[in-house]
N, C-alpha and C. Protein backbone atom coordinates (compact mmCIF):
# COMPACT_ATOMS: atom_id res chain seq x y z
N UNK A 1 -13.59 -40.03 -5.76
CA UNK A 1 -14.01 -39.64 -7.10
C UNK A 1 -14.58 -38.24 -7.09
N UNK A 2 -15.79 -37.87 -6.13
CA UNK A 2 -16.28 -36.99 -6.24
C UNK A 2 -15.21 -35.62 -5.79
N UNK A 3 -14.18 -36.06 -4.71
CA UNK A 3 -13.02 -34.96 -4.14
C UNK A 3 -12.23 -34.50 -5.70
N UNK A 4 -11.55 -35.64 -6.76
CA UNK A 4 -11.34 -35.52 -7.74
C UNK A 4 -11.86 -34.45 -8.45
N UNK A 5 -13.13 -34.44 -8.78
CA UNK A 5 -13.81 -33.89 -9.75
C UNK A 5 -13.89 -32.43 -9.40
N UNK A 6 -14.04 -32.04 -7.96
CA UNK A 6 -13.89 -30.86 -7.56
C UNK A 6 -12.87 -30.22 -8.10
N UNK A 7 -11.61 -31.32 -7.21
CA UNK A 7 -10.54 -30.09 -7.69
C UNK A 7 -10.08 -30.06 -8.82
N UNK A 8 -10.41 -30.41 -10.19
CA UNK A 8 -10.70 -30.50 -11.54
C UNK A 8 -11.35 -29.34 -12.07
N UNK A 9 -12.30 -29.12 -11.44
CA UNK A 9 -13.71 -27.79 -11.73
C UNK A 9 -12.69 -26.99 -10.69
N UNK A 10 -12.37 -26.68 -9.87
CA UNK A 10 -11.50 -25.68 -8.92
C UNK A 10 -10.46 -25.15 -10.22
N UNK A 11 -9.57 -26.56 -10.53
CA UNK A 11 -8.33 -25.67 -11.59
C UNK A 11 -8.43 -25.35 -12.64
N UNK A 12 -9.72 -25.84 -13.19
CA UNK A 12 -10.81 -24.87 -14.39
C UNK A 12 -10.79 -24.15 -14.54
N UNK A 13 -11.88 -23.99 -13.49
CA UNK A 13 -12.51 -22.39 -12.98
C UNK A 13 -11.24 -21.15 -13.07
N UNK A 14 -10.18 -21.66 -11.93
CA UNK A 14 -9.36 -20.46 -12.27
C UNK A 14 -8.60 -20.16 -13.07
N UNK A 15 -8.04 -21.68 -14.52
CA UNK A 15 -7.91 -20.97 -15.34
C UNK A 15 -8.32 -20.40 -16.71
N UNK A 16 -9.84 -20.86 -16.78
CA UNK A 16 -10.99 -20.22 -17.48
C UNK A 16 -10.87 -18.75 -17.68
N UNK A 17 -10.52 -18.12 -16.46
CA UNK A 17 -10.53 -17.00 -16.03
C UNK A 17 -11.40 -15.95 -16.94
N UNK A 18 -12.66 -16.28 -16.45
CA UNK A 18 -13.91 -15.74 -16.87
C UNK A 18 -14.31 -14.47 -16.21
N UNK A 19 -15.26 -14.05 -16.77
CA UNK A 19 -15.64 -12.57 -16.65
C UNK A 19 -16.87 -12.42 -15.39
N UNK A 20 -17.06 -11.62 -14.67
CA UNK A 20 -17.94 -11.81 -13.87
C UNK A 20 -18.94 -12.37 -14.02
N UNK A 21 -20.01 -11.80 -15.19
CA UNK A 21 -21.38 -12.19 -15.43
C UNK A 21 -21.00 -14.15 -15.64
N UNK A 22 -20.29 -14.33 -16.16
CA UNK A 22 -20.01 -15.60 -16.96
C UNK A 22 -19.78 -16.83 -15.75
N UNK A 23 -19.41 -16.14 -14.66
CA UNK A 23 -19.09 -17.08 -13.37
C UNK A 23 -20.68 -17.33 -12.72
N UNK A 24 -20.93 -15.97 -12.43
CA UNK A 24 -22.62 -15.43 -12.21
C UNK A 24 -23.53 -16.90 -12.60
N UNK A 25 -23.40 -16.63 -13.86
CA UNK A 25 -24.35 -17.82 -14.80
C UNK A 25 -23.82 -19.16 -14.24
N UNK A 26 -22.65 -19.41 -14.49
CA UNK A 26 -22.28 -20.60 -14.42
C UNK A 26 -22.88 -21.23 -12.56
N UNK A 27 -22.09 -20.08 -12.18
CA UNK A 27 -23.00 -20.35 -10.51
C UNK A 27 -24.84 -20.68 -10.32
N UNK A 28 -25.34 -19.81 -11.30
CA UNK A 28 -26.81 -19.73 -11.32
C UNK A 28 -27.27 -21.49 -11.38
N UNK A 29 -26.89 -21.60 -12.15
CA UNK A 29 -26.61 -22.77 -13.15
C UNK A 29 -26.36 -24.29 -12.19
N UNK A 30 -25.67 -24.20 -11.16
CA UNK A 30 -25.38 -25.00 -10.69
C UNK A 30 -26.19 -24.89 -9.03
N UNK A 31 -26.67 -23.68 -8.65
CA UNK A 31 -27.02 -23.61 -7.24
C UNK A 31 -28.73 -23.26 -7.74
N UNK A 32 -29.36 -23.13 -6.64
CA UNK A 32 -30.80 -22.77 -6.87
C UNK A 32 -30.88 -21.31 -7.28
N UNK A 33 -32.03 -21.18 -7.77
CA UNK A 33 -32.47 -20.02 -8.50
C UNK A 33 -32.03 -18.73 -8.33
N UNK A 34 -31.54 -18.13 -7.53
CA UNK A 34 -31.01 -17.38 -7.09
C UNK A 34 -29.85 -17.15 -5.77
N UNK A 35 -28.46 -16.50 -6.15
CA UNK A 35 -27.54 -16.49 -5.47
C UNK A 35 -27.59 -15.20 -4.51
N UNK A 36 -27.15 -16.28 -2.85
CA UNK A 36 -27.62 -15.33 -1.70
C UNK A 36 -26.00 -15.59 -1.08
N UNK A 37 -25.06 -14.59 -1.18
CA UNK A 37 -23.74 -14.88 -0.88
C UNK A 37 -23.72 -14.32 0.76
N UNK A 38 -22.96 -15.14 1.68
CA UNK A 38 -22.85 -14.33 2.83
C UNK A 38 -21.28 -14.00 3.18
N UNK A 39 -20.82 -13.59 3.84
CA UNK A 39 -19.36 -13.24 4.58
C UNK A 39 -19.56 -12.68 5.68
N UNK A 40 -17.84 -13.09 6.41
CA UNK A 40 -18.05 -12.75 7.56
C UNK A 40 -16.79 -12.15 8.09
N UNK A 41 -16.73 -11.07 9.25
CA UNK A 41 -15.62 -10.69 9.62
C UNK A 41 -15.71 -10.99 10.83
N UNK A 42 -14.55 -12.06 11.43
CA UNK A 42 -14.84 -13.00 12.63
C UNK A 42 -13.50 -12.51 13.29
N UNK A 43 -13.52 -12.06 14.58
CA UNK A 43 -12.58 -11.39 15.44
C UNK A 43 -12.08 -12.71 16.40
N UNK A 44 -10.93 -12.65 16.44
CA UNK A 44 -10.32 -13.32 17.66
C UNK A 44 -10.26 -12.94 19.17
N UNK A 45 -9.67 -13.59 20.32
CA UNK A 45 -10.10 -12.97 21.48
C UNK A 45 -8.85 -11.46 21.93
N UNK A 46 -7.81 -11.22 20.54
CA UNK A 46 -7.03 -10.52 20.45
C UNK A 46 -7.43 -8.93 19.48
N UNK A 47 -8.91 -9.23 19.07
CA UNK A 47 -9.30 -8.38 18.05
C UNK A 47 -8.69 -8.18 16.55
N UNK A 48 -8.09 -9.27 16.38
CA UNK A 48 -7.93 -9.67 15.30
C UNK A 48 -8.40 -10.43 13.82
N UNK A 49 -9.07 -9.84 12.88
CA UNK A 49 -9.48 -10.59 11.60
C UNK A 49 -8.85 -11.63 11.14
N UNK A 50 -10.07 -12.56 11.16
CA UNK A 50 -9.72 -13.95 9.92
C UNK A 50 -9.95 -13.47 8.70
N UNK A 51 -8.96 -14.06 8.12
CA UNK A 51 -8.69 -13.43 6.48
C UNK A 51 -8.37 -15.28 5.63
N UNK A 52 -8.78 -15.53 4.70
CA UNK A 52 -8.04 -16.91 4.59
C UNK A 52 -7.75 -16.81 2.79
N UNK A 53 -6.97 -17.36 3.00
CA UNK A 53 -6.23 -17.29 0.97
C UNK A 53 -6.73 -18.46 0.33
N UNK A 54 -7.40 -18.21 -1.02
CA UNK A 54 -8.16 -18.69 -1.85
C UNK A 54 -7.52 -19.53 -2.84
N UNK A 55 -7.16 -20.23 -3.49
CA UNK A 55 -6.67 -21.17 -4.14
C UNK A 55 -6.66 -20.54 -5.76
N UNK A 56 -7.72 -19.98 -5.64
CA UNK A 56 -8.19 -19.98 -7.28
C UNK A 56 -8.72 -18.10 -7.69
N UNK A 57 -8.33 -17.28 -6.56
CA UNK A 57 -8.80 -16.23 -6.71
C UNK A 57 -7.25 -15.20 -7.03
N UNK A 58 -7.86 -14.35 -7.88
CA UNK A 58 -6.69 -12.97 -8.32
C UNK A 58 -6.27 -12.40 -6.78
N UNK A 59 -6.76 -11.92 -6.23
CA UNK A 59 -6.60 -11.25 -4.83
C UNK A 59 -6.57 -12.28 -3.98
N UNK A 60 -5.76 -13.37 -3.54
CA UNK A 60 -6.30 -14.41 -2.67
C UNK A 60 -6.48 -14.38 -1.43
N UNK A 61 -6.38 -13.37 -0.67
CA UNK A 61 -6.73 -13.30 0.87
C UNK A 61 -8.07 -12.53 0.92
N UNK A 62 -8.66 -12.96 1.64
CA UNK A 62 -10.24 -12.46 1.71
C UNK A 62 -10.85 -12.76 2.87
N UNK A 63 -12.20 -12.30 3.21
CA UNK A 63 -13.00 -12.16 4.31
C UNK A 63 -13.51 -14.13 3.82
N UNK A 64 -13.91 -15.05 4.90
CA UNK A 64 -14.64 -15.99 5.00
C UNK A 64 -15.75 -15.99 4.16
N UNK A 65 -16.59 -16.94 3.59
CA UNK A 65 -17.86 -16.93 3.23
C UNK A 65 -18.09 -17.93 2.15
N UNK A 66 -19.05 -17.93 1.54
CA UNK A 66 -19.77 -18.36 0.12
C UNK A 66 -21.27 -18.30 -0.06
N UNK A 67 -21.17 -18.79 -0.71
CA UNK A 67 -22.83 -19.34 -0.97
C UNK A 67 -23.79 -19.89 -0.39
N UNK A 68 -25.52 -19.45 -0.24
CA UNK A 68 -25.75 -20.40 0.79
C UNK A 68 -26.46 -21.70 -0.15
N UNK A 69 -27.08 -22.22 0.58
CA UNK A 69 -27.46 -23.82 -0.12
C UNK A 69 -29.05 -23.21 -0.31
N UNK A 70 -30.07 -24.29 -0.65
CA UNK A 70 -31.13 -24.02 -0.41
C UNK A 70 -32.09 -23.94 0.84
N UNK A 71 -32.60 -23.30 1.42
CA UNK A 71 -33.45 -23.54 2.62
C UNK A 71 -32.87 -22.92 3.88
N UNK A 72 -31.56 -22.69 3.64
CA UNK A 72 -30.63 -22.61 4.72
C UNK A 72 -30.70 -20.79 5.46
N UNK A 73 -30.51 -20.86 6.95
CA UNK A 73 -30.27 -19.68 7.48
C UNK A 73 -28.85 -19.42 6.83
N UNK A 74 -28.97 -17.64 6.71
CA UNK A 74 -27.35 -17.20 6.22
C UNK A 74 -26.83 -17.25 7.25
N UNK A 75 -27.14 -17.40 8.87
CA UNK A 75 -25.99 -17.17 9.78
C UNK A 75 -25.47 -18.98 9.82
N UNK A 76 -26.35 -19.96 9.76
CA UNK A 76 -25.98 -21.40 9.71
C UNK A 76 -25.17 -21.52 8.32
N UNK A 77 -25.56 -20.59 7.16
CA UNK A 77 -24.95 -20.91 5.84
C UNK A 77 -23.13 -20.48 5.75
N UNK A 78 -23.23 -19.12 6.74
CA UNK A 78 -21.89 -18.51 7.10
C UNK A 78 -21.20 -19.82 8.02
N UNK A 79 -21.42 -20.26 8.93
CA UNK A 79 -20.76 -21.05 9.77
C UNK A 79 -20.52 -22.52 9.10
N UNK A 80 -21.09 -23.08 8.30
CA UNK A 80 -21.19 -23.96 7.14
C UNK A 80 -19.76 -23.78 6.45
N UNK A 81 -19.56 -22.58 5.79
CA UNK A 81 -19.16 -22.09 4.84
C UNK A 81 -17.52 -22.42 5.93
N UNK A 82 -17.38 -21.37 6.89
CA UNK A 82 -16.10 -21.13 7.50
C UNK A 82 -15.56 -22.40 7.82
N UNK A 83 -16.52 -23.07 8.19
CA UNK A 83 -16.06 -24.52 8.92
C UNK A 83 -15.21 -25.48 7.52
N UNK A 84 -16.17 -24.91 6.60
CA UNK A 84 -15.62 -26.28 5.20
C UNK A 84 -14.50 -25.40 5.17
N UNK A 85 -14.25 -24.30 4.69
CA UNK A 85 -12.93 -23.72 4.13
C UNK A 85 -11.87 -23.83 5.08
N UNK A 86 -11.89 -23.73 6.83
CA UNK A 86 -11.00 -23.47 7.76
C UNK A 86 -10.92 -24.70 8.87
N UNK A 87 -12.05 -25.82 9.14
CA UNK A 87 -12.20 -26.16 10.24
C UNK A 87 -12.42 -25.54 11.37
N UNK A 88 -12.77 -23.87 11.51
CA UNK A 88 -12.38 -23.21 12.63
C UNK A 88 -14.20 -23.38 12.81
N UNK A 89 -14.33 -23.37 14.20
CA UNK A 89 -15.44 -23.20 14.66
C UNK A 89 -16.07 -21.88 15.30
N UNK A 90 -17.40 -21.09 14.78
CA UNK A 90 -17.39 -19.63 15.05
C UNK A 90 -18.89 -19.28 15.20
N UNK A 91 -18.94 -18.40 16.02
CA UNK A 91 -20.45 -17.64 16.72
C UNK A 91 -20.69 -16.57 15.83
N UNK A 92 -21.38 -16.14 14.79
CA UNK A 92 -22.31 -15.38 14.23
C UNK A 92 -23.17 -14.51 14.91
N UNK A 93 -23.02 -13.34 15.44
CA UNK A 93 -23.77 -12.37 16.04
C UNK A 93 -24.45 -11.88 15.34
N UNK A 94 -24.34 -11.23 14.78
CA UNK A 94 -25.18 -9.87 14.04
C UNK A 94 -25.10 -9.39 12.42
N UNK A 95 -25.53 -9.36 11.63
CA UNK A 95 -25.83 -8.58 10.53
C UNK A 95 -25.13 -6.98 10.55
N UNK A 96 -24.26 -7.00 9.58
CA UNK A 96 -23.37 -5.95 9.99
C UNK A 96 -24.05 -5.21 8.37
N UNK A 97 -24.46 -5.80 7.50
CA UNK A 97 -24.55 -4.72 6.13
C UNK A 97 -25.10 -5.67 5.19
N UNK A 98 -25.79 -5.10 4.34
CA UNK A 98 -26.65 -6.22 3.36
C UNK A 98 -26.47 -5.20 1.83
N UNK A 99 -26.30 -5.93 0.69
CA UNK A 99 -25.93 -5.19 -0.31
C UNK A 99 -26.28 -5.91 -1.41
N UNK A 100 -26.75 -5.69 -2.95
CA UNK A 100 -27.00 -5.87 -3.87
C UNK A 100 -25.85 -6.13 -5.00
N UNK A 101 -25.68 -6.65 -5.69
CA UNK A 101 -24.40 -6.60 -6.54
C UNK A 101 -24.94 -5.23 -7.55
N UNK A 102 -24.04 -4.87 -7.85
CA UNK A 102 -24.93 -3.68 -9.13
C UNK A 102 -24.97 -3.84 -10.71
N UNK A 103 -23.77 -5.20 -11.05
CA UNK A 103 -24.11 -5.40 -12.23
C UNK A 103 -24.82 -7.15 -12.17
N UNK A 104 -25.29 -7.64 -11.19
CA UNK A 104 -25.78 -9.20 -11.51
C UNK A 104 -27.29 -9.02 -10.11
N UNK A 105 -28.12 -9.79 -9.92
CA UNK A 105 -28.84 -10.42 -9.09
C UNK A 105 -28.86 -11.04 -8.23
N UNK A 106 -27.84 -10.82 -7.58
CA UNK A 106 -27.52 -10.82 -6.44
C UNK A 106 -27.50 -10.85 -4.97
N UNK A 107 -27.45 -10.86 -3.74
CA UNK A 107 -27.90 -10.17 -2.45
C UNK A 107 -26.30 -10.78 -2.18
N UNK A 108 -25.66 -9.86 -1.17
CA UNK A 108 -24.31 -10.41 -0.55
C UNK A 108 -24.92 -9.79 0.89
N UNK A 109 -24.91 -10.57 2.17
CA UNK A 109 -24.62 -10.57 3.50
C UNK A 109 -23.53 -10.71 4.38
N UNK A 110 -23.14 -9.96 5.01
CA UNK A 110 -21.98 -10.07 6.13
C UNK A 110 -22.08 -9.25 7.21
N UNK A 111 -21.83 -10.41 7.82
CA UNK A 111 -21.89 -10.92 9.48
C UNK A 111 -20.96 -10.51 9.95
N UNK A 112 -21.07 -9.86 11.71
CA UNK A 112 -19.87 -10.25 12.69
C UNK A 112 -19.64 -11.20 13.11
N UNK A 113 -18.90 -11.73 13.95
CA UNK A 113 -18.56 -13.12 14.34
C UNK A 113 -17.44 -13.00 15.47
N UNK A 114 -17.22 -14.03 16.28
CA UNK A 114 -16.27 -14.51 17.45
C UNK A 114 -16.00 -15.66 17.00
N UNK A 115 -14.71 -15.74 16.50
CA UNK A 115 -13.57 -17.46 16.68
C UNK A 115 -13.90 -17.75 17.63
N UNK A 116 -14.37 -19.60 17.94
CA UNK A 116 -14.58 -20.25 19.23
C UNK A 116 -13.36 -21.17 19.32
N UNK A 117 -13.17 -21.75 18.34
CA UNK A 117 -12.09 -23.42 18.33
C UNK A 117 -11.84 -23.71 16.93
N UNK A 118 -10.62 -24.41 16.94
CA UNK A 118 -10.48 -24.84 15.68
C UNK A 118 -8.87 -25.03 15.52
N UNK A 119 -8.76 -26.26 14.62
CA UNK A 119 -6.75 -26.06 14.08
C UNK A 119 -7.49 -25.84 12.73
N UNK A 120 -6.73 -24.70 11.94
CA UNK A 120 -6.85 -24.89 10.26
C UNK A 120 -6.29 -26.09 10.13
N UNK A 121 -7.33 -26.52 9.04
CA UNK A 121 -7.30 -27.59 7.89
C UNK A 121 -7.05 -27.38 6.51
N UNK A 122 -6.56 -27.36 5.53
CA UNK A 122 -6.13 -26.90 4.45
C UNK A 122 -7.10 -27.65 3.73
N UNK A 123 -8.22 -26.45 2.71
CA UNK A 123 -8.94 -27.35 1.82
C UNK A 123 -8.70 -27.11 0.29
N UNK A 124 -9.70 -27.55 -0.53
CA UNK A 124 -9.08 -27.64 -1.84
C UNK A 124 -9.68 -26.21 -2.34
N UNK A 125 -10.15 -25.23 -1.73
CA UNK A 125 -10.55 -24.14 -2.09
C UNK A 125 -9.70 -23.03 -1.28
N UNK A 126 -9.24 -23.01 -0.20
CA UNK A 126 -8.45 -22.52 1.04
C UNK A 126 -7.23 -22.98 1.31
N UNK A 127 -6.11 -22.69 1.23
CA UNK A 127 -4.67 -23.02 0.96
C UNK A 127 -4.14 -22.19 2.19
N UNK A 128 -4.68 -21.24 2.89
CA UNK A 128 -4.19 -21.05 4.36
C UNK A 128 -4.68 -20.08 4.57
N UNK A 129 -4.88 -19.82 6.05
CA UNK A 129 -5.94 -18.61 7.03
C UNK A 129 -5.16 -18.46 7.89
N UNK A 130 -5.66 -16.92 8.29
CA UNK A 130 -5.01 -16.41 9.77
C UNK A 130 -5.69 -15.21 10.40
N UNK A 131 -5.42 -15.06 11.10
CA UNK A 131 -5.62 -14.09 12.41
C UNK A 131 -4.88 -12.46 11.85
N UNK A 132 -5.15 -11.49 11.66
CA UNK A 132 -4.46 -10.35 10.72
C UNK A 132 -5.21 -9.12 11.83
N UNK A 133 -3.62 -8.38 12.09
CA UNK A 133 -4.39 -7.05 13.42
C UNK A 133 -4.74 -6.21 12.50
N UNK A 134 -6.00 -5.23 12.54
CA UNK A 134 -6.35 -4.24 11.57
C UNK A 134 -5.22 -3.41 10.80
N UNK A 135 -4.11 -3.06 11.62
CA UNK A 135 -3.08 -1.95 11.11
C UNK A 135 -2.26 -3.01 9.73
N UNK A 136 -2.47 -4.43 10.01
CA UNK A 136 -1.53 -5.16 9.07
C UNK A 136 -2.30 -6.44 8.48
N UNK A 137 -3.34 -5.76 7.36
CA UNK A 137 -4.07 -6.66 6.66
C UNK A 137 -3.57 -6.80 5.35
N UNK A 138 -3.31 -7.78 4.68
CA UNK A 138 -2.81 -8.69 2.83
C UNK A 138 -3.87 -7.29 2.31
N UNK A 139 -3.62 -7.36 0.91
CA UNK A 139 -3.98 -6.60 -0.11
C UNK A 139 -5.55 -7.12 -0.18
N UNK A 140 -6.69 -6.68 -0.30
CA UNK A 140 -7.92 -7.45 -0.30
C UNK A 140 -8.98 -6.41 -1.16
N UNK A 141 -9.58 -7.14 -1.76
CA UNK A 141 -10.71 -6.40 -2.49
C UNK A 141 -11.17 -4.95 -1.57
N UNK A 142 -10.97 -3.78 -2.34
CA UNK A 142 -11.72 -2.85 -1.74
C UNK A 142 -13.10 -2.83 -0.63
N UNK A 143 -13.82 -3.37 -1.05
CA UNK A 143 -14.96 -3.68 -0.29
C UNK A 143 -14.87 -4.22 1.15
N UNK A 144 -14.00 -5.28 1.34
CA UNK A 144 -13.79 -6.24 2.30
C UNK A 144 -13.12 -4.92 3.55
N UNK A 145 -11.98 -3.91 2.93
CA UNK A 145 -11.94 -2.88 4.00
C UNK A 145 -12.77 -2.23 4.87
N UNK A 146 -14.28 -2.58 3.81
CA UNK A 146 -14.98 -1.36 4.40
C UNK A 146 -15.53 -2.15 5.24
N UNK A 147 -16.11 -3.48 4.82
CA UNK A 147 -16.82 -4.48 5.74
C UNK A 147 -16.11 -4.46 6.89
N UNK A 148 -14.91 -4.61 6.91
CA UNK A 148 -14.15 -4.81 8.62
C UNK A 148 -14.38 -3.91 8.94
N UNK A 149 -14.35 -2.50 8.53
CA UNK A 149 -13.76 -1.10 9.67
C UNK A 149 -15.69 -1.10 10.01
N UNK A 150 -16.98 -1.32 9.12
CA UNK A 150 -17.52 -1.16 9.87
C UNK A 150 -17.74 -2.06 10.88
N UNK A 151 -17.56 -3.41 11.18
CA UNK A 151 -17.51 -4.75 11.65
C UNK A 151 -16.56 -4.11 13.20
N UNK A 152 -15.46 -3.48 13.04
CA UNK A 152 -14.75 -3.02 14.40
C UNK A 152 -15.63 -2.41 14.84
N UNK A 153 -16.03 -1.14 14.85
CA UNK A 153 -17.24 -0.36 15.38
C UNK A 153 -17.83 -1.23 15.89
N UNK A 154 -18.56 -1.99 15.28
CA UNK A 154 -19.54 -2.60 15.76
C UNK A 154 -19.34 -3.70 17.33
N UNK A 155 -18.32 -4.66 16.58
CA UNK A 155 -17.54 -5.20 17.90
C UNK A 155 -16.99 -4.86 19.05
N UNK A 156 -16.96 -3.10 18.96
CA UNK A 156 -16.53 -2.36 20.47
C UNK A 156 -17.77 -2.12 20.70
N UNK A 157 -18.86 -2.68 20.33
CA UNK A 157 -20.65 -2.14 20.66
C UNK A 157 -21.27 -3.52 21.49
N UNK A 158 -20.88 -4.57 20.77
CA UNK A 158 -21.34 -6.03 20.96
C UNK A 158 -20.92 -6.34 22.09
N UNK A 159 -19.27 -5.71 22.43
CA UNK A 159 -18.09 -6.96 23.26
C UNK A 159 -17.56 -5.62 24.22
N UNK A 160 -18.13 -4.66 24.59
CA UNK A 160 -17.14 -3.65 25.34
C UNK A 160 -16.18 -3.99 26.54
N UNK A 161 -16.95 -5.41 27.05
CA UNK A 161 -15.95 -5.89 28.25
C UNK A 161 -14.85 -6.48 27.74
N UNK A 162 -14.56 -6.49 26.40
CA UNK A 162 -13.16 -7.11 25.85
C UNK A 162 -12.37 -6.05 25.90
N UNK A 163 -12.80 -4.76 25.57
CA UNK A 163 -11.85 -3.55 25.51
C UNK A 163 -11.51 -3.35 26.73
N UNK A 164 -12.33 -3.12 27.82
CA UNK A 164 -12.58 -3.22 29.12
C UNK A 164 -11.03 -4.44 29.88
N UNK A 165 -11.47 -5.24 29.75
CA UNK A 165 -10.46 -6.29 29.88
C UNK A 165 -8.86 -6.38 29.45
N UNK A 166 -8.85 -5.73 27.85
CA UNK A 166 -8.06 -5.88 27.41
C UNK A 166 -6.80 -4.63 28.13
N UNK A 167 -7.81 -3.51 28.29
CA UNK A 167 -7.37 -2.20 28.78
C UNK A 167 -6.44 -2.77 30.46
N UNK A 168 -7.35 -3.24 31.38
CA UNK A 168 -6.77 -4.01 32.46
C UNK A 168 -5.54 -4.51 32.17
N UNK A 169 -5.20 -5.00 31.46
CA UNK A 169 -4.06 -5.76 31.14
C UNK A 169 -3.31 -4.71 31.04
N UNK A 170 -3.07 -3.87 30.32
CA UNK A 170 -2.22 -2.72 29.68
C UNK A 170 -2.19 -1.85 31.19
N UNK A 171 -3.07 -1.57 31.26
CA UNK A 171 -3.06 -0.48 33.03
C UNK A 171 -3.81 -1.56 34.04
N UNK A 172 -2.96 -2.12 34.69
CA UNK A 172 -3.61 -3.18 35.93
C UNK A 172 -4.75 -2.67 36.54
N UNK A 173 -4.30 -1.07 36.84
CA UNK A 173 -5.20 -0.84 38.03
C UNK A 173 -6.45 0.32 37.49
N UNK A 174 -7.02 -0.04 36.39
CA UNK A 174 -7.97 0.08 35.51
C UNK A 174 -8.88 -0.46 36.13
N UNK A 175 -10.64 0.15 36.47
CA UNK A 175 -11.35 -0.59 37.41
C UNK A 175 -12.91 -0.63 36.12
């Protein structure tokens, strides 16, 4: 009943096709007092972005994330979040950028991250995810570019023995 009702309010929602502030509210409305959104740009052991396609969104490939609940850490709220939409299981490192919305009340957070395990699961919000090499990423909200390219930087800062490693492979006798 309750799976029902979701995806009822899911095929609403997107074809309501409401205006920002109007989602804003409606979100306000339904979560606690104030909305604390997180995302995440989660690298594979190939240096590759998870990107996963949205069911109900104009742009449907996007960075991981949502909303957090009440009480909740954003790095437990991020791993929450990835797990319901993907089944994939993932390590949360670091705070990569923290930002304000500029027309609502807002806070949006996003995280780096390492894929640990997981088969995608197809949910009623997430219709399919993947692994995407920087040079060949889907069309995605402006913003989400900037989040990854600074998120790479950062991940050759966090993980240098992956470059290190990866380099070995390419030139064996790399020490």
């Amino acid at each position: 009943m309750m799976i029902t009702m979701y995806r009822l309010l899911l095929r609403l929602w997107h074809r309501l096709d409401l205006a920002k502030n109007s989602q804003i509210k409606i979100l306000r409305t339904i979560n606690d007092q104030f909305l604390i959104g997180v995302t995440g740009v989660i690298f594979n052991a190939e240096q590759e972005v998870l990107l996963v396609k949205h069911s109900y969104r104009r742009v449907p490939w996007s960075l991981p994330g949502g909303y957090l609940q009440a009480g909740e850490h954003p790095k437990e709220g991020l791993k929450r979040e990835i797990y319901e939409e993907t089944h994939f299981t993932v390590r949360i490192e670091k705070i990569i950028k923290t930002q304000h919305d500029e027309e609502t009340a807002r806070l949006d957070m996003c995280y780096i991250g390492t894929f640990e395990k997981g088969t995608f699961k197809k949910s009623h919000e997430v219709i399919d995810a993947g692994f995407f090499a920087l040079n060949e990423l889907p069309p995605l909200i402006d913003d989400q570019y900037k989040q990854i390219a600074l998120a790479g930087k950062r991940y050759k800062v966090l993980h240098p023995q992956t470059i290190v490693n990866r380099l070995r492979r390419v030139f064996p006798f790399w020490k």
